[in-house]
Protein backbone atom coordinates (compact mmCIF):
# COMPACT_ATOMS: atom_id res chain seq x y z
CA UNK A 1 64.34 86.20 35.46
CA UNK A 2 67.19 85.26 37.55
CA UNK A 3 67.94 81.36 38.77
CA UNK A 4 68.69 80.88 42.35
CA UNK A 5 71.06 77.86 43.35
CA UNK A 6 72.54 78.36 46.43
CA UNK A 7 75.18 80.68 46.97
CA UNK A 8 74.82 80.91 42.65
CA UNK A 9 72.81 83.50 40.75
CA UNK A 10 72.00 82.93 36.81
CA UNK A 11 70.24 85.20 34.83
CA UNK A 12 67.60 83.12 32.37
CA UNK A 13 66.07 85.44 30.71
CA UNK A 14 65.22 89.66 30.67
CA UNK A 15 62.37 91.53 29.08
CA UNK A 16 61.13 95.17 29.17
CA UNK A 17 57.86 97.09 28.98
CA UNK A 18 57.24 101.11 28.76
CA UNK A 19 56.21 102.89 31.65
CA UNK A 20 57.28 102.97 35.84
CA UNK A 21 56.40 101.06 38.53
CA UNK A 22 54.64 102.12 41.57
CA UNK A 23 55.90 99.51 43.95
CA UNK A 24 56.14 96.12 44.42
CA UNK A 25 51.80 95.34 44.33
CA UNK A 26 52.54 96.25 40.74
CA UNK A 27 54.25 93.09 40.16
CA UNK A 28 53.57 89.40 40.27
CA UNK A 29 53.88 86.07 39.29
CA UNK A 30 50.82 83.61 38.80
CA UNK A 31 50.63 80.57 36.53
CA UNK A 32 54.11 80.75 35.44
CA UNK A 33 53.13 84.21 33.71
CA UNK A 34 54.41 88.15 34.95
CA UNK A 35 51.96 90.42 35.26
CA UNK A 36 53.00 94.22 35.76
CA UNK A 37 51.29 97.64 35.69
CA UNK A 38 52.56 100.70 34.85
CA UNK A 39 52.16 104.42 34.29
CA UNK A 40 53.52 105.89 31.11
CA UNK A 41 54.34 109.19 29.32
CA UNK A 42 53.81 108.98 25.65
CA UNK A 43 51.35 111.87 23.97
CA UNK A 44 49.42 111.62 27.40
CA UNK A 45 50.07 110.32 30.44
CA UNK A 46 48.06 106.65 30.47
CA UNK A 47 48.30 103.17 32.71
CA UNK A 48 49.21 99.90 31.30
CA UNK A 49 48.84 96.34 32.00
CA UNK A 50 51.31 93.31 30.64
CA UNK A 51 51.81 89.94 30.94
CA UNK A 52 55.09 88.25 30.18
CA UNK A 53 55.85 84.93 29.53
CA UNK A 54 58.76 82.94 31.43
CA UNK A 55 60.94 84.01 28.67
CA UNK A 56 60.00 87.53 30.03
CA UNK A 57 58.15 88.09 25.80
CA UNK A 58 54.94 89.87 26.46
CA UNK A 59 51.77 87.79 25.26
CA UNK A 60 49.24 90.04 26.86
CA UNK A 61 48.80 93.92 26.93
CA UNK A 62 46.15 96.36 27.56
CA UNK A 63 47.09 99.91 26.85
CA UNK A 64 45.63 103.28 26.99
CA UNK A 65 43.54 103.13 30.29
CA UNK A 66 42.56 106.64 32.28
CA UNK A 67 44.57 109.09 29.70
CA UNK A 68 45.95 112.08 31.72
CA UNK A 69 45.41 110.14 35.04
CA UNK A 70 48.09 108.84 37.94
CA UNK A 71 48.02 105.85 38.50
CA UNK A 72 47.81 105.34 42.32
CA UNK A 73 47.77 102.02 42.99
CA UNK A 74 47.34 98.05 41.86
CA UNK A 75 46.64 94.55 43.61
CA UNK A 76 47.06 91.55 41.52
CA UNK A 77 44.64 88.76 42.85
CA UNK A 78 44.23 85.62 40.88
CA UNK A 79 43.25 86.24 37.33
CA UNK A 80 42.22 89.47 38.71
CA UNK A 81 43.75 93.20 38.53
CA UNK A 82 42.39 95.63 40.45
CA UNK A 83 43.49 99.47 39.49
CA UNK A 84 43.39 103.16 40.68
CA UNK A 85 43.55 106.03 39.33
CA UNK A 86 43.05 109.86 39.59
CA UNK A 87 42.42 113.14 38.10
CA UNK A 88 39.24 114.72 39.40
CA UNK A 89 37.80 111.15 40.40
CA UNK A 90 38.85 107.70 41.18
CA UNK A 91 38.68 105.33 38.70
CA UNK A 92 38.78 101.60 40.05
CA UNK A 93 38.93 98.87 37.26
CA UNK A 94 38.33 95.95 37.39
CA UNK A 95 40.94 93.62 35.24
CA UNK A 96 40.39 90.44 33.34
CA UNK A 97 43.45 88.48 33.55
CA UNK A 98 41.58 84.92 33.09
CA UNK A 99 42.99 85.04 29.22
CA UNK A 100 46.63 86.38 29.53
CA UNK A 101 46.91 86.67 25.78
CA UNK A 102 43.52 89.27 25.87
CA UNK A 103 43.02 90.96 29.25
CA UNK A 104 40.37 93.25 29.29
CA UNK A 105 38.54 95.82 31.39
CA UNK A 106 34.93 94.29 32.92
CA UNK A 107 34.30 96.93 35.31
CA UNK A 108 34.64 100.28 36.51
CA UNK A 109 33.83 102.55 39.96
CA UNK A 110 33.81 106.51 39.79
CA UNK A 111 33.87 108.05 43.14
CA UNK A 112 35.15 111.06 44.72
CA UNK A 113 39.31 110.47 46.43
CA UNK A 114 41.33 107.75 45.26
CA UNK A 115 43.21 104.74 47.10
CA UNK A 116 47.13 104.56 47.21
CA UNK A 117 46.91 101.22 48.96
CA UNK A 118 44.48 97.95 48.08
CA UNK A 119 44.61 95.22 50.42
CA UNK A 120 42.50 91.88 50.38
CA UNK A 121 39.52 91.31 52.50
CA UNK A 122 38.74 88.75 51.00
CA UNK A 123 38.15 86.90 47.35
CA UNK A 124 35.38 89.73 46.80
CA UNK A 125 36.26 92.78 48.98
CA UNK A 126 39.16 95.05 49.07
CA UNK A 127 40.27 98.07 51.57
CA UNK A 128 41.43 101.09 50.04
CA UNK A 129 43.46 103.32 51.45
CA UNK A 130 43.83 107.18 50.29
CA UNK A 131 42.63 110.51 50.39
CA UNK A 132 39.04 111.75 50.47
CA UNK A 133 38.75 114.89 47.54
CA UNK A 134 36.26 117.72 46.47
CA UNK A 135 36.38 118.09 42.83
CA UNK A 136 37.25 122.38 41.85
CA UNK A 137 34.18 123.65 40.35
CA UNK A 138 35.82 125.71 37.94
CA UNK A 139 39.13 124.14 37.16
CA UNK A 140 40.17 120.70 36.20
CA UNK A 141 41.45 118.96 38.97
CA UNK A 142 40.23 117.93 42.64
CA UNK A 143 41.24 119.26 46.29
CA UNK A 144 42.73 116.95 48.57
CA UNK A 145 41.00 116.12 51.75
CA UNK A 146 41.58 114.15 54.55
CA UNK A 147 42.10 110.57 54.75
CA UNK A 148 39.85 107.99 53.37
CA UNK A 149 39.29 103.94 54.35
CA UNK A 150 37.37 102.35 51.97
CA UNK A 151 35.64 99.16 51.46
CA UNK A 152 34.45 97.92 48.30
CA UNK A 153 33.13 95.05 46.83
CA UNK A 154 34.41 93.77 43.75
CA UNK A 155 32.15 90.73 43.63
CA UNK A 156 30.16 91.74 40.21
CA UNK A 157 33.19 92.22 37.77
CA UNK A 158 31.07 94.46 35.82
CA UNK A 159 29.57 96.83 38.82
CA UNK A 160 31.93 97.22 41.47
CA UNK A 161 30.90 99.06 44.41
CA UNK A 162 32.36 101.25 47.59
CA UNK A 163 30.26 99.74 50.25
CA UNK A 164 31.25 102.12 52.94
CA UNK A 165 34.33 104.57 53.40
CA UNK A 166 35.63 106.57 56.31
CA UNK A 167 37.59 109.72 56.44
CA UNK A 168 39.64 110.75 59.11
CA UNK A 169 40.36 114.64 59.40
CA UNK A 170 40.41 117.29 57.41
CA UNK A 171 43.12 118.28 54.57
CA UNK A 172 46.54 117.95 55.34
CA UNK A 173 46.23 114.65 57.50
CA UNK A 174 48.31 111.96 56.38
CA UNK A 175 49.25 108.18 57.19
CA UNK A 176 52.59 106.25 56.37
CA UNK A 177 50.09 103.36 55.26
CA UNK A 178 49.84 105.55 52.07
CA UNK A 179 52.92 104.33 50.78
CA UNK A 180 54.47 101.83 53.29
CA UNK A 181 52.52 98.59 53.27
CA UNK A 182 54.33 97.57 56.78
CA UNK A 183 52.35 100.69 58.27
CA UNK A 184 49.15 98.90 57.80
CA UNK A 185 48.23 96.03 59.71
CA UNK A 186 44.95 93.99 58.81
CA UNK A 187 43.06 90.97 60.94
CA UNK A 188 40.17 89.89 59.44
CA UNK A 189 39.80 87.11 62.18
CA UNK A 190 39.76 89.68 65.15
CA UNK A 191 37.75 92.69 62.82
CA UNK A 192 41.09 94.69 63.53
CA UNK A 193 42.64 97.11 61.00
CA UNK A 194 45.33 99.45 62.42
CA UNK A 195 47.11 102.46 60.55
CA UNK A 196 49.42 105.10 61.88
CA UNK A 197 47.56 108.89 61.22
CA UNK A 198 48.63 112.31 61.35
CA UNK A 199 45.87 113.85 62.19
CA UNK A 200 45.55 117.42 60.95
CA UNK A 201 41.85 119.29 62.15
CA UNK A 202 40.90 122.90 60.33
């Protein structure tokens, strides 16, 4: 935690958790408290959820979600965390932050494809944005498809559900929006939601 004064930079306090970051929607600051997600290697591969105090201690942890999964992607909102992961299907938890001392999992969404970027639609609804898959009948992992909008509703904590989803061609299409936020450009006031694609069509 660094001190800005000016031109003058002071360093107040440091902390440290296990695991990597994704980006910076893996981060954030609410009620004086940091929140952070992370993927980590230990005897599996498993996600991870912290909250630090301003002296950068940890008060709050949740450990051990989705063992052997990626983690794709995370959106802090409120006393909220909202998580994806993937393996063969897309986990998306919903995370109790309410008690920073005990967060907890309420909910959780298995569908085909996974989202590497959440945005807000509003308190209740989020956009995903990802890849659509086709889980391998006889192996353990998933083919990727083409490119997948989804919109889910996160209202019930303890049922979330994908309202609708889109995908836009086949496998091998791509969008920058997958991991460059400024590629994606959201107006809920005039219903527009713009992404860059690279379309590819088998």
């Amino acid at each position: 935690r660094v001190r800005i004064n000016g031109l003058d930079l002071t360093i107040e306090a440091q902390g440290s958790v296990p695991g990597y970051v994704l980006n910076q929607y893996s981060m954030d600051e609410y009620s004086g408290n940091f929140r952070i997600a992370t993927n980590w290697y230990a005897e599996t591969q498993i996600s991870n959820v912290y909250i630090l105090n301003s002296d950068l201690n940890v008060t709050g942890r949740l450990e051990g979600l989705a063992p052997n999964e990626n983690l794709h992607s995370v959106r802090f909102m409120g006393d909220k965390c909202y998580l994806v992961t993937f393996k063969n299907t897309d986990p998306l938890f919903v995370i109790d932050l309410s008690q920073p001392s005990n967060p907890k999992v309420l909910g959780e969404l298995k569908i085909p494809g996974y989202s590497d970027y959440l945005h807000p639609y509003d308190d209740t609804h989020l956009i995903g944005v990802g890849k659509d898959t086709i889980e391998a009948e006889d192996r353990d992992f998933a083919w990727y498809q083409g490119l997948k909008l989804a919109l889910f509703d996160v209202g019930n904590v303890n049922n979330p559900t994908q309202l609708s989803n889109y995908v836009i061609g086949d496998r091998g299409t791509d969008s920058a929006a997958l991991y460059e936020p400024k590629a994606f450009l959201f107006d809920k006031t005039k219903n527009l939601l713009v992404i860059p694609v690279s379309l590819a069509v088998v």
